[in-house]
Structure formats: C-alpha cells, structure tokens
PDB file of N, CA and C in Angstrom:
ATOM      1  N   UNK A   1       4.643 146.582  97.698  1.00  0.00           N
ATOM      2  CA  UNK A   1       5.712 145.946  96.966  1.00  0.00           C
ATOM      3  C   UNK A   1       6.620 145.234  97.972  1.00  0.00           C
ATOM      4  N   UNK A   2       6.714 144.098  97.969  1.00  0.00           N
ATOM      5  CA  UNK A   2       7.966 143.214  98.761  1.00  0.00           C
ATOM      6  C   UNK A   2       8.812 143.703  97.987  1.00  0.00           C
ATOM      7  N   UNK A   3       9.970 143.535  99.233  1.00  0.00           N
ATOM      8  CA  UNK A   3      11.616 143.693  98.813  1.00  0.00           C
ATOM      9  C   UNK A   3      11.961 142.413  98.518  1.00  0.00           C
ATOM     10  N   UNK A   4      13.108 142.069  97.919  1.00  0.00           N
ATOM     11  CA  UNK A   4      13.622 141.077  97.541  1.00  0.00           C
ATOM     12  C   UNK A   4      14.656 140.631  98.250  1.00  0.00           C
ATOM     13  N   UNK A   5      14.612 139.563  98.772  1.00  0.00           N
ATOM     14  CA  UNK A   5      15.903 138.954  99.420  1.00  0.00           C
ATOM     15  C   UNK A   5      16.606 137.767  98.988  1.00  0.00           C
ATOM     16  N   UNK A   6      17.634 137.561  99.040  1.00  0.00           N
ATOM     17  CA  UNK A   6      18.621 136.135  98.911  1.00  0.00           C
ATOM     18  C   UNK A   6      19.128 136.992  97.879  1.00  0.00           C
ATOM     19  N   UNK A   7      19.301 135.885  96.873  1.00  0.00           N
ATOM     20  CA  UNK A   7      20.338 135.850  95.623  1.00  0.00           C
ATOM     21  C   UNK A   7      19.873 137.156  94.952  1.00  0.00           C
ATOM     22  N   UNK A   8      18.608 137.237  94.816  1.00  0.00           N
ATOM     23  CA  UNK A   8      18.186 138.100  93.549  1.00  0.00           C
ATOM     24  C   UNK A   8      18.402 139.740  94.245  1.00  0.00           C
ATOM     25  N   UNK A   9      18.166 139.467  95.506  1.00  0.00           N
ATOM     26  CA  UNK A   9      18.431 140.538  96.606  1.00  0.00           C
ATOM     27  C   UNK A   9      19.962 141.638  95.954  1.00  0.00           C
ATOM     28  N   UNK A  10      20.805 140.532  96.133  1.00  0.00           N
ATOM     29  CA  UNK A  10      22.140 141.059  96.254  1.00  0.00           C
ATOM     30  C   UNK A  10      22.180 141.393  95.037  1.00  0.00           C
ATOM     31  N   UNK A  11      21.906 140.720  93.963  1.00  0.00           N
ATOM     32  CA  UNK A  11      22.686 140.614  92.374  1.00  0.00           C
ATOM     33  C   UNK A  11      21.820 141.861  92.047  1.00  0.00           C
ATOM     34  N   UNK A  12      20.410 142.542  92.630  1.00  0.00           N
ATOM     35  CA  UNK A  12      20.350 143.889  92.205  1.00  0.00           C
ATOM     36  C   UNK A  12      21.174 144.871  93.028  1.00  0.00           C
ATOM     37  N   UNK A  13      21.258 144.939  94.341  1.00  0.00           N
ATOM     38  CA  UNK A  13      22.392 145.884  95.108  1.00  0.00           C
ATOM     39  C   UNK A  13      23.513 145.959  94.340  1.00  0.00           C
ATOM     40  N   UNK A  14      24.109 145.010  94.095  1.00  0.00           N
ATOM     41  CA  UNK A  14      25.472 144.905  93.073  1.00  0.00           C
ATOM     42  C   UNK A  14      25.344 145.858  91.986  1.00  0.00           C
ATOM     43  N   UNK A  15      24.243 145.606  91.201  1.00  0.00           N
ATOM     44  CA  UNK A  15      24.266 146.305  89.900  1.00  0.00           C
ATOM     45  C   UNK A  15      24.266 147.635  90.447  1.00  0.00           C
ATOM     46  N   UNK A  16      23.358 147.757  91.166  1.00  0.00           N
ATOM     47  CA  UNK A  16      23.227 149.518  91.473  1.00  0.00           C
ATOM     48  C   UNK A  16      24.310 149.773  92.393  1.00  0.00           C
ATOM     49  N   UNK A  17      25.131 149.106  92.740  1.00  0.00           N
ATOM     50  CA  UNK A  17      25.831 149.487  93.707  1.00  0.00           C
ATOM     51  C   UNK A  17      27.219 150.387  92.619  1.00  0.00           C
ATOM     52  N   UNK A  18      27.754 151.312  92.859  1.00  0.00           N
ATOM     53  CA  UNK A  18      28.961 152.011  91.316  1.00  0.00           C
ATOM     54  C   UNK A  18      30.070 151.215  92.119  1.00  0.00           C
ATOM     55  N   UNK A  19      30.229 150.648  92.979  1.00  0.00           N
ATOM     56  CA  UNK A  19      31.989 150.091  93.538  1.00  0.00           C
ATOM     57  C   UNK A  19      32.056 149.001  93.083  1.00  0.00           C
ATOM     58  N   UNK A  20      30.678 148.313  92.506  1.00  0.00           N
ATOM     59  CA  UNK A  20      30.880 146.752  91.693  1.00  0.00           C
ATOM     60  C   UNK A  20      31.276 147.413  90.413  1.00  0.00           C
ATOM     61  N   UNK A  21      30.563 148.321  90.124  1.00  0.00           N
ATOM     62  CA  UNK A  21      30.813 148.336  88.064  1.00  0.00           C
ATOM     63  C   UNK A  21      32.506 148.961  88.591  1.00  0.00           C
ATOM     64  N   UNK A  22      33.213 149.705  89.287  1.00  0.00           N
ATOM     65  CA  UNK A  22      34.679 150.400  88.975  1.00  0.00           C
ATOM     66  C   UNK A  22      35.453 148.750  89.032  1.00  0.00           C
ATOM     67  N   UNK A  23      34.980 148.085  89.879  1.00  0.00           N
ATOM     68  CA  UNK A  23      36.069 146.781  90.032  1.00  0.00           C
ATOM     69  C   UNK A  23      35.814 145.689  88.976  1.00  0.00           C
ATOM     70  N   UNK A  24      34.771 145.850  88.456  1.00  0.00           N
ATOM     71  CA  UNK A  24      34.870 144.996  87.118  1.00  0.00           C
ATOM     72  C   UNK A  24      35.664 145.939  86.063  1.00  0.00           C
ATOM     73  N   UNK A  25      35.972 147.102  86.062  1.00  0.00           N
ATOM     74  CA  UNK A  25      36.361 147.920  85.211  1.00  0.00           C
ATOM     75  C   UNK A  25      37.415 147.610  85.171  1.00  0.00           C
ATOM     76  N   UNK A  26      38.256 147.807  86.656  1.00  0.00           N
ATOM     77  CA  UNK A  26      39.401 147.480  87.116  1.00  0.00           C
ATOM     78  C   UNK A  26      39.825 146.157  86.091  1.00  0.00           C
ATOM     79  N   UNK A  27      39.108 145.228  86.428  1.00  0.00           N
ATOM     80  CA  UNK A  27      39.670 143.750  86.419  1.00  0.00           C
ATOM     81  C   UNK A  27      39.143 143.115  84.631  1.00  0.00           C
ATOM     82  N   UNK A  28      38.263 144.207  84.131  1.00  0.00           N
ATOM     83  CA  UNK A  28      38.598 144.047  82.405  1.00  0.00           C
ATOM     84  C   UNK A  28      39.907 144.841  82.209  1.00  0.00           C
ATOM     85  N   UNK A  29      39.944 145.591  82.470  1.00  0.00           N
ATOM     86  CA  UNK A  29      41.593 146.780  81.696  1.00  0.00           C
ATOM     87  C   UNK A  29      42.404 146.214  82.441  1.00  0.00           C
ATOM     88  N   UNK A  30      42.533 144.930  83.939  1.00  0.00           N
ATOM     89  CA  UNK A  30      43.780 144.309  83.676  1.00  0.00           C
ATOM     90  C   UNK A  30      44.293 143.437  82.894  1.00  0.00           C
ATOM     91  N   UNK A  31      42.725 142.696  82.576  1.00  0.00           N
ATOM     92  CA  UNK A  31      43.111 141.413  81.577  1.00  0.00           C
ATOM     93  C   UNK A  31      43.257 141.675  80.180  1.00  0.00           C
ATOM     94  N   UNK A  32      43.047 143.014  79.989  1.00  0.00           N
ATOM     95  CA  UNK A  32      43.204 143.456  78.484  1.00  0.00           C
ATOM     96  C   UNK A  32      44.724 143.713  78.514  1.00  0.00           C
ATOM     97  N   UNK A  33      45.346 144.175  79.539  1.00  0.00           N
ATOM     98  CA  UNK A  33      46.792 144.580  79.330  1.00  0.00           C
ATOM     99  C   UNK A  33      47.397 143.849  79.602  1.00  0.00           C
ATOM    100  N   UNK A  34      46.861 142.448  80.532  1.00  0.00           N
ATOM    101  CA  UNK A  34      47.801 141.338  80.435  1.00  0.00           C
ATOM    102  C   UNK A  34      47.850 140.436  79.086  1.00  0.00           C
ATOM    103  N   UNK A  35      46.436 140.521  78.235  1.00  0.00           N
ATOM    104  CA  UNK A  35      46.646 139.542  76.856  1.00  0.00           C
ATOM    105  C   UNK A  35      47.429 140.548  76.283  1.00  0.00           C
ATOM    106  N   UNK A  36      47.504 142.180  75.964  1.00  0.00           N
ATOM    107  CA  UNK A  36      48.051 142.425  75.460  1.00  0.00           C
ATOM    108  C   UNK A  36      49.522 142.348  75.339  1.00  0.00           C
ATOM    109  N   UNK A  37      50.439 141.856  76.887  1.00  0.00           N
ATOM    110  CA  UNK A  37      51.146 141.965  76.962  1.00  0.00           C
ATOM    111  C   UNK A  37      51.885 140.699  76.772  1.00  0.00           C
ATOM    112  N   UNK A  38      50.961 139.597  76.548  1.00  0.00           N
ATOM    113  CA  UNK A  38      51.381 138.486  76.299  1.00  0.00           C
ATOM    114  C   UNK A  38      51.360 138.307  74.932  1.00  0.00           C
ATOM    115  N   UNK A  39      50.825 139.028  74.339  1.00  0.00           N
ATOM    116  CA  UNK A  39      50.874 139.003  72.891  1.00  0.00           C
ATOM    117  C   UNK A  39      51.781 139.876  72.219  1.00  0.00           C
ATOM    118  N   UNK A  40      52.452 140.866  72.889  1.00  0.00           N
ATOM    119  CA  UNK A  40      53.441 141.698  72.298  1.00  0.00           C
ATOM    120  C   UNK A  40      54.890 140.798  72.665  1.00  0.00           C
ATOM    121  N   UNK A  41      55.014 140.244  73.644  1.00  0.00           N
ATOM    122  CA  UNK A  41      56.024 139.172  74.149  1.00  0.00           C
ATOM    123  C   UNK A  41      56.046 138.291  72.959  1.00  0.00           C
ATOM    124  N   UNK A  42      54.778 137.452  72.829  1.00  0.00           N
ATOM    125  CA  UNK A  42      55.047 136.384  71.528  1.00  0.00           C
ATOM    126  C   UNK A  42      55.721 137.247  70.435  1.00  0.00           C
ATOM    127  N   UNK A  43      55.682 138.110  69.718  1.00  0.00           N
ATOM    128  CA  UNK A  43      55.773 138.705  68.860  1.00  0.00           C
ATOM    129  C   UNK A  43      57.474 138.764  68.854  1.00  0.00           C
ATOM    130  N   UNK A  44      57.477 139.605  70.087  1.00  0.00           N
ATOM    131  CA  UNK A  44      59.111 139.655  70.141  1.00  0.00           C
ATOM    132  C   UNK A  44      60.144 138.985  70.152  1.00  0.00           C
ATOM    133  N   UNK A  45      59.429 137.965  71.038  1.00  0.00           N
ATOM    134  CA  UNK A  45      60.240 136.626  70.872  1.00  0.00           C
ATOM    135  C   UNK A  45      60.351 135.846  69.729  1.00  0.00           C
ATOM    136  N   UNK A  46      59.422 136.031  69.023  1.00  0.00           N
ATOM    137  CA  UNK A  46      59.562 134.750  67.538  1.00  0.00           C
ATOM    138  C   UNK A  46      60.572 135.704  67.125  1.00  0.00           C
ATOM    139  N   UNK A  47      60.510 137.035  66.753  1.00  0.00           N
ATOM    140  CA  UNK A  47      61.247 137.791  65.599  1.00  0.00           C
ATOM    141  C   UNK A  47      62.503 137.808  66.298  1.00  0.00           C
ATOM    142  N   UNK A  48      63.172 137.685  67.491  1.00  0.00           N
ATOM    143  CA  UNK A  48      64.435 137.694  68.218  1.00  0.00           C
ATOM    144  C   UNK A  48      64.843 136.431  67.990  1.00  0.00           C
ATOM    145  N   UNK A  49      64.101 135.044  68.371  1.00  0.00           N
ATOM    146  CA  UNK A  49      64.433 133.941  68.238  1.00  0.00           C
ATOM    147  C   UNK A  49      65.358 133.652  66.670  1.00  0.00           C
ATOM    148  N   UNK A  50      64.325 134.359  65.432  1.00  0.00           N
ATOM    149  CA  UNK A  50      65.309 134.083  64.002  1.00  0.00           C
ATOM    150  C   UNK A  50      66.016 135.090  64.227  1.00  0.00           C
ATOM    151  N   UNK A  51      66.323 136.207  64.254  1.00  0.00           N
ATOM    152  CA  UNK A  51      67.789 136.589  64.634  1.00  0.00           C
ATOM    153  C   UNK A  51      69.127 136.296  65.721  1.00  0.00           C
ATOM    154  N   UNK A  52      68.493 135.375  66.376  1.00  0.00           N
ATOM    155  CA  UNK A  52      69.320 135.147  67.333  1.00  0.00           C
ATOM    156  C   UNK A  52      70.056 133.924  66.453  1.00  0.00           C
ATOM    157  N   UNK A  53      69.729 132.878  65.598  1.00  0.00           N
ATOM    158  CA  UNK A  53      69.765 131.806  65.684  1.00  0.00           C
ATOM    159  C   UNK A  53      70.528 132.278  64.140  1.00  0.00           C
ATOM    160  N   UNK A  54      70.750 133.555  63.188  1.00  0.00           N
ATOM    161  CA  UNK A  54      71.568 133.521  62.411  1.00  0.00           C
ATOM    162  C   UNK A  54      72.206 134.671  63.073  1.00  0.00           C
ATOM    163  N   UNK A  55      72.854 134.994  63.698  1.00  0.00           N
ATOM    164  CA  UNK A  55      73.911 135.975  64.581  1.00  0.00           C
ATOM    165  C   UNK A  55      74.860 134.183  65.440  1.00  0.00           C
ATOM    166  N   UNK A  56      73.565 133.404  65.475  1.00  0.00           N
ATOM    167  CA  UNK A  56      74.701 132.434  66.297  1.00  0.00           C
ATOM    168  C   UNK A  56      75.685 131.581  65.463  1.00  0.00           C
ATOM    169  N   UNK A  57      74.676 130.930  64.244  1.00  0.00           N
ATOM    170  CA  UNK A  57      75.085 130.448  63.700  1.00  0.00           C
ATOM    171  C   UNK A  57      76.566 131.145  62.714  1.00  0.00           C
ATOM    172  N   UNK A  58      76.867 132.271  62.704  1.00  0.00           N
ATOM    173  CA  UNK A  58      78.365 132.956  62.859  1.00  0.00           C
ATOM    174  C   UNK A  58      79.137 132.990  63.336  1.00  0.00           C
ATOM    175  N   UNK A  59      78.800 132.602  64.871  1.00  0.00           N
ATOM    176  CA  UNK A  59      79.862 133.177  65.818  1.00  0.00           C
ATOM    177  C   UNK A  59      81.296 131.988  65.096  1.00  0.00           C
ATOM    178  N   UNK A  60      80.735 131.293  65.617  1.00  0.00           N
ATOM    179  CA  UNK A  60      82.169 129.789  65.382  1.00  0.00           C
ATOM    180  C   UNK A  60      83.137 130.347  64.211  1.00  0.00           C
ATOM    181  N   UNK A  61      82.267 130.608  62.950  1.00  0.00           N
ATOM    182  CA  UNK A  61      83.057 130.613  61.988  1.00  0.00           C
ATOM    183  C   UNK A  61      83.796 132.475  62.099  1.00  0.00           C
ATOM    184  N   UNK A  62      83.198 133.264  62.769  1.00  0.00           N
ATOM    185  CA  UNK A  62      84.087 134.319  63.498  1.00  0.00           C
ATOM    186  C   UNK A  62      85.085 134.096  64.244  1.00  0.00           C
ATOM    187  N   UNK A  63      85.222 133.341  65.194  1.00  0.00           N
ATOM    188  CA  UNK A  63      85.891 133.359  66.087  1.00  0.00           C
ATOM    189  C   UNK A  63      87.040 132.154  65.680  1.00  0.00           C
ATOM    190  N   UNK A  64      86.958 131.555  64.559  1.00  0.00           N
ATOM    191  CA  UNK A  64      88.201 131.020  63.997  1.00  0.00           C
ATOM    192  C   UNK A  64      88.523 131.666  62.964  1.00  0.00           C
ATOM    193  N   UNK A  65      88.167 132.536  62.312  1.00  0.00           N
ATOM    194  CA  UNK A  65      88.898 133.624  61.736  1.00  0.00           C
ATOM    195  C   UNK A  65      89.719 134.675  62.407  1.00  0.00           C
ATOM    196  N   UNK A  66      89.051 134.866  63.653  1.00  0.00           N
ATOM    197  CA  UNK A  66      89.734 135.915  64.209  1.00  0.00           C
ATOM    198  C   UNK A  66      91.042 135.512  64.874  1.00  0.00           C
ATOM    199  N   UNK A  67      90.531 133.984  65.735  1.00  0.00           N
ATOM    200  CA  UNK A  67      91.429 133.913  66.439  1.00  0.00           C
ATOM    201  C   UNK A  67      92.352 132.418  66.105  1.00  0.00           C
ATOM    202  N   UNK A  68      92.454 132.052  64.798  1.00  0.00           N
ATOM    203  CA  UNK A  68      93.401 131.107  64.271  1.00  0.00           C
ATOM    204  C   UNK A  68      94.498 130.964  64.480  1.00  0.00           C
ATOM    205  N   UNK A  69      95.348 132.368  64.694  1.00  0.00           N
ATOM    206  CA  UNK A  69      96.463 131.823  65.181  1.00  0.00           C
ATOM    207  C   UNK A  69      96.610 131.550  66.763  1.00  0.00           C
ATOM    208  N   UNK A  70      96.026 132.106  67.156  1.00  0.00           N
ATOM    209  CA  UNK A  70      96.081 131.639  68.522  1.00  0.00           C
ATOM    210  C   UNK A  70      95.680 130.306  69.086  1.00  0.00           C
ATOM    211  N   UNK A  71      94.432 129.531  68.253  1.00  0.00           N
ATOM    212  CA  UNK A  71      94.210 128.239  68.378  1.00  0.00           C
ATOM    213  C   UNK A  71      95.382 127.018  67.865  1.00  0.00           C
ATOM    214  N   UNK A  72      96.373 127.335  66.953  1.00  0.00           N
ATOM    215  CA  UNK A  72      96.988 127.302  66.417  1.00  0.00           C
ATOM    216  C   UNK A  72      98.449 126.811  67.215  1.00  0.00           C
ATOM    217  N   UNK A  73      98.507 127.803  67.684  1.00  0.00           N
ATOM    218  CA  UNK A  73      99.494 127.957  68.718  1.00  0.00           C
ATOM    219  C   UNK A  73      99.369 127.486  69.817  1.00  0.00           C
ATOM    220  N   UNK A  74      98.134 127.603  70.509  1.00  0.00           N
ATOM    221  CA  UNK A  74      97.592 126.950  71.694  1.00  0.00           C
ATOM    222  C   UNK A  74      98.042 125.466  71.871  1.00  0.00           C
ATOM    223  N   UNK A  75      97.461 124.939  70.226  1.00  0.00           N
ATOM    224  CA  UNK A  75      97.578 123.284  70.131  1.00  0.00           C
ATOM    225  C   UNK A  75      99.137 122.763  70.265  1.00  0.00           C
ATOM    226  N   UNK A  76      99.854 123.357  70.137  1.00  0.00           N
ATOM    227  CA  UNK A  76     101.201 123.340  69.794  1.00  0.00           C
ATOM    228  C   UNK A  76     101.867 122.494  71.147  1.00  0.00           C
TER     229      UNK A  76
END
C-alpha cells in the first residue's frame, strides 16, 4: 500500500488528527454565540428604540409644565 502525500496526505492527518475537530468546535460555538449575540442586540434595540422615541417625545411638553414659571421669568 503507498502512503499518500501532498494535499490528500494532509486533509486525511487532519481528519484523524482530534486538535483539528476541538478547533473547528471551538470556532462553530464562537460563531454561534456571536450570531446569537447579534441577534439578541437587534431585538433590543428595535424594542428600546420605540420606547425611547415615546419617553422623548414627552420630555418638552414635561419640562414646560414643570418649569413654566421659571421660563417665564427667565424671559423677563
């Protein structure tokens, strides 16, 4: 039986080799926790974005209720 050398050489060492399969392991469960984490971000952000944007749309009309006389006076 010949051994195999070049390309086909390596790409079986690899397979049998267990320090290739842990670092592909590695480097699927990072990219799973990075989409995941980019996808829990989108999430948060859309649902913060519409609350942010009716908490803002208050402030003004708060802050001339609260502080009318003082604008009031200011202008004076």
């Amino acid at each position: 039986m010949k051994k195999s050398s070049g390309f086909l050489g390596g790409l079986r060492r690899f397979i049998r080799a267990e320090d290739g399969l842990v670092t592909v392991e590695w480097v699927a469960l990072t990219a799973g926790m990075v989409i995941a984490a980019v996808a829990i971000s989108y999430v948060v952000m859309s649902n913060t974005q519409t609350e942010a944007k009716a908490v803002g749309s208050g402030v003004p009309a708060a802050l001339t209720a609260t502080y009318k006389d003082v604008a009031t006076f200011a202008a004076k």
